[in-house]
PDB file of N, CA and C in Angstrom:
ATOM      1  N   UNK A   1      33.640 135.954 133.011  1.00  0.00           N
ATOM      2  CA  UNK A   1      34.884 136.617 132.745  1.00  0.00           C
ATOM      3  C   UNK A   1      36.055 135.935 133.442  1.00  0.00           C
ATOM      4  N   UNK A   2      35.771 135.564 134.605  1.00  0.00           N
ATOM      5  CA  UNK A   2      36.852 134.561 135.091  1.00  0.00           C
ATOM      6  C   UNK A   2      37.498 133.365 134.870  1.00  0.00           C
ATOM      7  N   UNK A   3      36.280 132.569 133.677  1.00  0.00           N
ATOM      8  CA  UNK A   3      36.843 131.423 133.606  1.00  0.00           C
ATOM      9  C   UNK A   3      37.473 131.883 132.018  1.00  0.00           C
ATOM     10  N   UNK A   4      37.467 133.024 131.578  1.00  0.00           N
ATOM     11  CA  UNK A   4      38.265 133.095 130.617  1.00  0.00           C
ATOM     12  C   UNK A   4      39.842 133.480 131.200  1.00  0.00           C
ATOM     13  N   UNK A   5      40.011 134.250 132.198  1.00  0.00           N
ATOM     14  CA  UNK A   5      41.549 134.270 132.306  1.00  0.00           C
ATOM     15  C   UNK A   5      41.964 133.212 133.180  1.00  0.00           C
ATOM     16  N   UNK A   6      41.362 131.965 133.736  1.00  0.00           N
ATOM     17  CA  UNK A   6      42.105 131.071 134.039  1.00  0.00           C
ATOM     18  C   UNK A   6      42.188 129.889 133.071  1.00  0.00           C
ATOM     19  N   UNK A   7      41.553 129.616 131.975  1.00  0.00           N
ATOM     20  CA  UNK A   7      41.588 128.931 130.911  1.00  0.00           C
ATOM     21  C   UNK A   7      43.269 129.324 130.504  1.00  0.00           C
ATOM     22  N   UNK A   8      43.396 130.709 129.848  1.00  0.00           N
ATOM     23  CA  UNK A   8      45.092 130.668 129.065  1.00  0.00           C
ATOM     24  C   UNK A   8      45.913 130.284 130.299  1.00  0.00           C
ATOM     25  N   UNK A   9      45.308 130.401 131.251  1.00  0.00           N
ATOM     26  CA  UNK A   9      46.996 130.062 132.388  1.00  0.00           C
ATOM     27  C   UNK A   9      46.983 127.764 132.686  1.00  0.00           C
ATOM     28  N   UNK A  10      45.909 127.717 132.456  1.00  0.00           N
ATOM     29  CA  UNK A  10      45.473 126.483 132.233  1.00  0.00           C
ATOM     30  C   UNK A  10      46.236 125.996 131.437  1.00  0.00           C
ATOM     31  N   UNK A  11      46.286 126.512 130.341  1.00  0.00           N
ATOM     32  CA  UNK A  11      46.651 125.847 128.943  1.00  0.00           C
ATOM     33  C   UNK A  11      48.231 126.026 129.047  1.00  0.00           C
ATOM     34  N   UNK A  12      48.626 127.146 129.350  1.00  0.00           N
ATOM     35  CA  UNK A  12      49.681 127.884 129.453  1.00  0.00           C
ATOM     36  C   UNK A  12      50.326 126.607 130.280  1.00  0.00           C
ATOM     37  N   UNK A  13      50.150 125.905 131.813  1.00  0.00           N
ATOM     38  CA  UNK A  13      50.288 125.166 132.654  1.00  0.00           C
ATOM     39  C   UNK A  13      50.759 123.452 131.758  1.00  0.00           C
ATOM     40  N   UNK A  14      49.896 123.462 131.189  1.00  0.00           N
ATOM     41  CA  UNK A  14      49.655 122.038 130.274  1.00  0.00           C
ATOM     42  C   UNK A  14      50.808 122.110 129.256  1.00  0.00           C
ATOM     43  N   UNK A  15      50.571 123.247 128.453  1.00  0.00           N
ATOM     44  CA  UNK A  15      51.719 123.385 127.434  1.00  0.00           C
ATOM     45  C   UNK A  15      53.158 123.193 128.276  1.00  0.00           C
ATOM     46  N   UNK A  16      53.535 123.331 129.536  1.00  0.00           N
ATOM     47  CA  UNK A  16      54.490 123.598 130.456  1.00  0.00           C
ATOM     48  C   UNK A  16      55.238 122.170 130.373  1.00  0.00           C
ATOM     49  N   UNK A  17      53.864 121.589 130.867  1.00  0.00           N
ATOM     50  CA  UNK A  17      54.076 120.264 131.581  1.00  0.00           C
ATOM     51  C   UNK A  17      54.757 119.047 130.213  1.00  0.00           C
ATOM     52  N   UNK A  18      53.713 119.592 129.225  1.00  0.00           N
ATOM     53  CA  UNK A  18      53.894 118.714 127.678  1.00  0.00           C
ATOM     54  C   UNK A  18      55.695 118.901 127.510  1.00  0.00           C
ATOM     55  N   UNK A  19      56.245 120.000 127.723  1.00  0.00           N
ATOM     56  CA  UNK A  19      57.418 120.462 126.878  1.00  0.00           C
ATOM     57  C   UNK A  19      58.397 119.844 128.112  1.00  0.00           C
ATOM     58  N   UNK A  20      58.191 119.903 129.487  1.00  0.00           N
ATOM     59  CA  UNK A  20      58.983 119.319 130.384  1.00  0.00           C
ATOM     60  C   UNK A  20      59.101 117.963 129.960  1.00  0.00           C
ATOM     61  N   UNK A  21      57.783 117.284 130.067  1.00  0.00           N
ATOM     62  CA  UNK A  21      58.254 116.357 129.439  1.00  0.00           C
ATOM     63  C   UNK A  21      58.024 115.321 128.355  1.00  0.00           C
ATOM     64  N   UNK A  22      58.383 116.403 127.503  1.00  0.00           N
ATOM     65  CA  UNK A  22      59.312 115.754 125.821  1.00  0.00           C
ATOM     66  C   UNK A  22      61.011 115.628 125.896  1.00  0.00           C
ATOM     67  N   UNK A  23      61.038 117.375 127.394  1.00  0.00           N
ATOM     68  CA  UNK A  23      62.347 116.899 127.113  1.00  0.00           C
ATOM     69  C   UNK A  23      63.089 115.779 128.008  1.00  0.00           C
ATOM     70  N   UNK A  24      62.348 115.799 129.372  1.00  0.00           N
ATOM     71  CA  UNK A  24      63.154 114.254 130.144  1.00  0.00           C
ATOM     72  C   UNK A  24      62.776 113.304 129.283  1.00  0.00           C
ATOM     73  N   UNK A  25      61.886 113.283 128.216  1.00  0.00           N
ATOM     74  CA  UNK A  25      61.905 111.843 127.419  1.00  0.00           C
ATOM     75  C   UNK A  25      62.979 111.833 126.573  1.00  0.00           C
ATOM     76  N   UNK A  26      63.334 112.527 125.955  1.00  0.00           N
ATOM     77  CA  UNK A  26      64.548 113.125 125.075  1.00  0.00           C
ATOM     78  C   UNK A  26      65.557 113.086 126.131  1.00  0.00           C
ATOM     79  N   UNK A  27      65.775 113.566 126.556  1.00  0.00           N
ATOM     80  CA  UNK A  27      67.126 113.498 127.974  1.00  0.00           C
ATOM     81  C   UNK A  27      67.384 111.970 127.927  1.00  0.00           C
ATOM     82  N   UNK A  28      66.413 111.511 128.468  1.00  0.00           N
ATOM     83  CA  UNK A  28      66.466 109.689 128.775  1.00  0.00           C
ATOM     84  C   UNK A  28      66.992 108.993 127.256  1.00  0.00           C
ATOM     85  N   UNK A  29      66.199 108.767 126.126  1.00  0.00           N
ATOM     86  CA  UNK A  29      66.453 108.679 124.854  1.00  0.00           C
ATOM     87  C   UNK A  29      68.157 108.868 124.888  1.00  0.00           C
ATOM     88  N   UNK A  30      68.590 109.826 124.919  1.00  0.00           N
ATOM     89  CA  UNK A  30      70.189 109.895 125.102  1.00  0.00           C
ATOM     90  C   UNK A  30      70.985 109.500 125.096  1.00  0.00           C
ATOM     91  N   UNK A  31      70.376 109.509 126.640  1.00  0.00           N
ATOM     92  CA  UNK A  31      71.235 108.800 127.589  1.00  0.00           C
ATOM     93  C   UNK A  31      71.636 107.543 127.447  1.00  0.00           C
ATOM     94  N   UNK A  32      70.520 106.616 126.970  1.00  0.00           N
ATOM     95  CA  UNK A  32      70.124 105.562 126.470  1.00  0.00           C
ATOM     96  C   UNK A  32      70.919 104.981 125.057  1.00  0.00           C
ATOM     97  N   UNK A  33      70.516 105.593 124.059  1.00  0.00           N
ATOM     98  CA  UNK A  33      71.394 105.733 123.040  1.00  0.00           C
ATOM     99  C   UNK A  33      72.859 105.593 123.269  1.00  0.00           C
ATOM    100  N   UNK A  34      73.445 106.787 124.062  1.00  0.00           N
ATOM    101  CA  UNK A  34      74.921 107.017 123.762  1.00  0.00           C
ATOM    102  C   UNK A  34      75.318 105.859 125.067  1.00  0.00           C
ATOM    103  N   UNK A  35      74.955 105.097 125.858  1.00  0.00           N
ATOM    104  CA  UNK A  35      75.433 103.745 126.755  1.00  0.00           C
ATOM    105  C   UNK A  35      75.313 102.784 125.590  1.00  0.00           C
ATOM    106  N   UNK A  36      74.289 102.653 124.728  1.00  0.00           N
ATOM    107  CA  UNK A  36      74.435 101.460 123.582  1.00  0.00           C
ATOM    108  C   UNK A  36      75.309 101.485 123.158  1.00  0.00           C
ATOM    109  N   UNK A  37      75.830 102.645 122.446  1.00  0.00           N
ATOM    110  CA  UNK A  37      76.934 102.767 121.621  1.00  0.00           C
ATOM    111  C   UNK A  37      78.211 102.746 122.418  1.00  0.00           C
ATOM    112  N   UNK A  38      78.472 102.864 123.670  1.00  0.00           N
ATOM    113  CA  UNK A  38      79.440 102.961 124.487  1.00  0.00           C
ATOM    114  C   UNK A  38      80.062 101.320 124.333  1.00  0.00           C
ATOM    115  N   UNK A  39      79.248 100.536 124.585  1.00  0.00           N
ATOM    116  CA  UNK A  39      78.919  99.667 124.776  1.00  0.00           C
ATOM    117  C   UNK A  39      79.321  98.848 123.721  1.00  0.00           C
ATOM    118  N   UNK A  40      78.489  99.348 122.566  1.00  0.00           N
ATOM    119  CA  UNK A  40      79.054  98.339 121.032  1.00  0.00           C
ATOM    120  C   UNK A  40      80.598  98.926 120.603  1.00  0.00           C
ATOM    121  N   UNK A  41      81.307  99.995 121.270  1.00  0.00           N
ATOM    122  CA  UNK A  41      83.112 100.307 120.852  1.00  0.00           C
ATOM    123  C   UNK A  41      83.346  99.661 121.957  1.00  0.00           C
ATOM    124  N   UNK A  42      83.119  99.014 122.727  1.00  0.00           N
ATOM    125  CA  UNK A  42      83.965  98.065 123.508  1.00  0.00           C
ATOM    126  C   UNK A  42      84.079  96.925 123.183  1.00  0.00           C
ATOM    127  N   UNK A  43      82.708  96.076 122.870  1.00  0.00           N
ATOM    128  CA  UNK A  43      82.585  94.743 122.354  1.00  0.00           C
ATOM    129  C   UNK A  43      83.636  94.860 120.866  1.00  0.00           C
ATOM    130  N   UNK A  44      83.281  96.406 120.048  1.00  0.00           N
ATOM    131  CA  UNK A  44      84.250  96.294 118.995  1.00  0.00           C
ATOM    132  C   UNK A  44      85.667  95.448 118.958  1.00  0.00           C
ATOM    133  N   UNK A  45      86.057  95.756 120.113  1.00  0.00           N
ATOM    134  CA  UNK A  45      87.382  95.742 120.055  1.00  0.00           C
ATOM    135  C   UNK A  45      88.323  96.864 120.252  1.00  0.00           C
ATOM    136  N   UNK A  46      87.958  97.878 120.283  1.00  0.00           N
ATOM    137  CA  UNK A  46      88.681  99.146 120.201  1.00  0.00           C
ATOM    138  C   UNK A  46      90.020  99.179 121.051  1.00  0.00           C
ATOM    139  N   UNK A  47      90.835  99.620 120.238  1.00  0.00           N
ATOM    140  CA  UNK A  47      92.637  99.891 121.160  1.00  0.00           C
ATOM    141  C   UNK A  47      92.154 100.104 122.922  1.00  0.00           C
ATOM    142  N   UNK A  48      92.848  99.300 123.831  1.00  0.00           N
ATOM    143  CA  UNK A  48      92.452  99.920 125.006  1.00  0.00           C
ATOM    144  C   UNK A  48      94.652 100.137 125.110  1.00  0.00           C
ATOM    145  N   UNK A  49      95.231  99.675 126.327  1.00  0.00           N
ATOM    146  CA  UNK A  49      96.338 100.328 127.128  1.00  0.00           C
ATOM    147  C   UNK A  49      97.464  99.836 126.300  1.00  0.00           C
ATOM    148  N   UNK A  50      98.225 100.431 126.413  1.00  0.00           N
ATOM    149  CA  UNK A  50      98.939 100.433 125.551  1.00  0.00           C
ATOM    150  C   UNK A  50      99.243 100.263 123.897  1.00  0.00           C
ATOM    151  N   UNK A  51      97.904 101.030 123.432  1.00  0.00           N
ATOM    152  CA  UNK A  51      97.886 101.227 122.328  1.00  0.00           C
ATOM    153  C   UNK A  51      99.285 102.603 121.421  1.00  0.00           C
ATOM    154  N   UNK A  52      98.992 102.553 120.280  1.00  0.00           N
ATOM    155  CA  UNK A  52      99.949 103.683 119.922  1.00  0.00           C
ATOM    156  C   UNK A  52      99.068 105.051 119.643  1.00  0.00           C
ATOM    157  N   UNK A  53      97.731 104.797 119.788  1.00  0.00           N
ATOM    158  CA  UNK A  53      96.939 106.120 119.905  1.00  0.00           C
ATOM    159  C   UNK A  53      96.566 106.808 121.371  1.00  0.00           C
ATOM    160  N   UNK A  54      97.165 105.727 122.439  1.00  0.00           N
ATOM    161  CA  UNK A  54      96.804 106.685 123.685  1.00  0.00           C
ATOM    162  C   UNK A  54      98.124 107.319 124.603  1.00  0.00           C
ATOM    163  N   UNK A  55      97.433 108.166 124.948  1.00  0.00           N
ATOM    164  CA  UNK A  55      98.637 109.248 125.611  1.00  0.00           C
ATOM    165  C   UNK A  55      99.402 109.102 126.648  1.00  0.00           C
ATOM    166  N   UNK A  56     101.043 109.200 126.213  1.00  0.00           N
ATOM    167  CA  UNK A  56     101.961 108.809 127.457  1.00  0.00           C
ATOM    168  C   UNK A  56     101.179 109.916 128.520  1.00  0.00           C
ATOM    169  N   UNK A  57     101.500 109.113 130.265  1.00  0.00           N
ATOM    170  CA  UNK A  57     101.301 109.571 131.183  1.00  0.00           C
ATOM    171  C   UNK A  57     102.348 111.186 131.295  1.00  0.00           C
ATOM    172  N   UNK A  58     102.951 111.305 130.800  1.00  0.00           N
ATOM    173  CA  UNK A  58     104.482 112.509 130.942  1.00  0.00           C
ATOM    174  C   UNK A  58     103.851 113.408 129.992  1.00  0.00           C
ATOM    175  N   UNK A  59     102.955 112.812 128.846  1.00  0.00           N
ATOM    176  CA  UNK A  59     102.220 113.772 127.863  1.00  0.00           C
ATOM    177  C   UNK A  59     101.180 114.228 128.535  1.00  0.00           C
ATOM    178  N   UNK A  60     100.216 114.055 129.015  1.00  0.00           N
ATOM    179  CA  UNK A  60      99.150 114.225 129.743  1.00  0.00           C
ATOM    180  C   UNK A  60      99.444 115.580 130.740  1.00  0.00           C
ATOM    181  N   UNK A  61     100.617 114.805 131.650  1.00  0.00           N
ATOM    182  CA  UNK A  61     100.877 116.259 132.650  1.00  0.00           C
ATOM    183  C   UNK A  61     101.178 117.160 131.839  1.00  0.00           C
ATOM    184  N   UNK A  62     101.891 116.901 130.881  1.00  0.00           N
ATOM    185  CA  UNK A  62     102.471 118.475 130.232  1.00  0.00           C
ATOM    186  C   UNK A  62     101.594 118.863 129.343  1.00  0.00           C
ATOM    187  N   UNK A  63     100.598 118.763 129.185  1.00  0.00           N
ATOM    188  CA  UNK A  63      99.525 119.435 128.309  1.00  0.00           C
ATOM    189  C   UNK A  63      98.616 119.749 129.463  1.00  0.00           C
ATOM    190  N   UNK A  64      98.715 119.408 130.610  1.00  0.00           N
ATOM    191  CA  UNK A  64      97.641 120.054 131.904  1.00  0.00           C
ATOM    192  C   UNK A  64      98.404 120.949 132.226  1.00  0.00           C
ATOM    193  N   UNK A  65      99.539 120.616 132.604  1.00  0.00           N
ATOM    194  CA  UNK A  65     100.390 121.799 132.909  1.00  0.00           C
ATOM    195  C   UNK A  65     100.476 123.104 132.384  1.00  0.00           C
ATOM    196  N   UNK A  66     101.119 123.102 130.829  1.00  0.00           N
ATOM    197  CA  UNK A  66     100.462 124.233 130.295  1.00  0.00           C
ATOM    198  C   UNK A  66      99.419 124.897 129.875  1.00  0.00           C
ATOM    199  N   UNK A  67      98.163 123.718 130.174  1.00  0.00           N
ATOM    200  CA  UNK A  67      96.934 124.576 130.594  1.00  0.00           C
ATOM    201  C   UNK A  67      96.901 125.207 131.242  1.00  0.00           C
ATOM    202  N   UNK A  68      97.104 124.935 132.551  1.00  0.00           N
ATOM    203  CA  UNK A  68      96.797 125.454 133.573  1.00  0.00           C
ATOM    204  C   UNK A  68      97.826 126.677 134.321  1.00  0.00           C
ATOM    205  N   UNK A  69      98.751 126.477 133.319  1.00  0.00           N
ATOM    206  CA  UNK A  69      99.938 127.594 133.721  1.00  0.00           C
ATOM    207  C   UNK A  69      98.983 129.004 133.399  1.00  0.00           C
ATOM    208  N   UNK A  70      98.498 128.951 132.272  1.00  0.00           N
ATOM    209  CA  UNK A  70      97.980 130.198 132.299  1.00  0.00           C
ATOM    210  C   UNK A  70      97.722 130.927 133.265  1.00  0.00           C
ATOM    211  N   UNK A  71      96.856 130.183 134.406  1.00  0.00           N
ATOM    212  CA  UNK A  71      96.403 130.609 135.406  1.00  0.00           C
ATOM    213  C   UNK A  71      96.617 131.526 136.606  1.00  0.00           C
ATOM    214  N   UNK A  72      98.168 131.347 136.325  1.00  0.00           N
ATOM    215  CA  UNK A  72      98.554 131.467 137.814  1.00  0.00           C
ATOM    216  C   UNK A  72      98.862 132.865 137.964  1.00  0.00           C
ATOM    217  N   UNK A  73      98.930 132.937 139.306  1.00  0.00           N
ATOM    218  CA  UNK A  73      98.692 134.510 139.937  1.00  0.00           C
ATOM    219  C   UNK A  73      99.967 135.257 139.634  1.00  0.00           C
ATOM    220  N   UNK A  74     100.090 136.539 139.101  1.00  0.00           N
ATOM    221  CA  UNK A  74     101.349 137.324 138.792  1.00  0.00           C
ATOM    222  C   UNK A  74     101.232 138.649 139.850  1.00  0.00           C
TER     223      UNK A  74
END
């Protein structure tokens, strides 16, 4: 009778271990992936400073700013 209720916690244990890790393999996979691709829009060529798609520094504060205005204590 005993080695039947430590068998499901057994399995139960294993199934644990299997699903931990599928997902750090998947996690890693990712990670992995999205540095390749990081990687191939740079070699692209992609707009870097002073492009006309990136954001004046004076734009930046004022879109944090009124983020963050919400915030404040009344």
């Amino acid at each position: 009778m005993q080695a039947e209720t430590t068998s499901p916690m057994q399995n139960r244990r294993a199934f644990l271990k299997r699903v931990a890790l599928g997902l750090a393999a998947a996690g890693a996979s990712a990670l992995t992936l999205g540095a390749a691709t990081q990687q191939e829009g740079k070699a692209n060529g992609l707009p870097g400073p002073g492009s006309i798609f990136e954001p004046r520094p004076r734009d930046l504060r004022r879109h944090w700013w009124e983020r963050l205005s919400r915030f404040r204590l009344r």
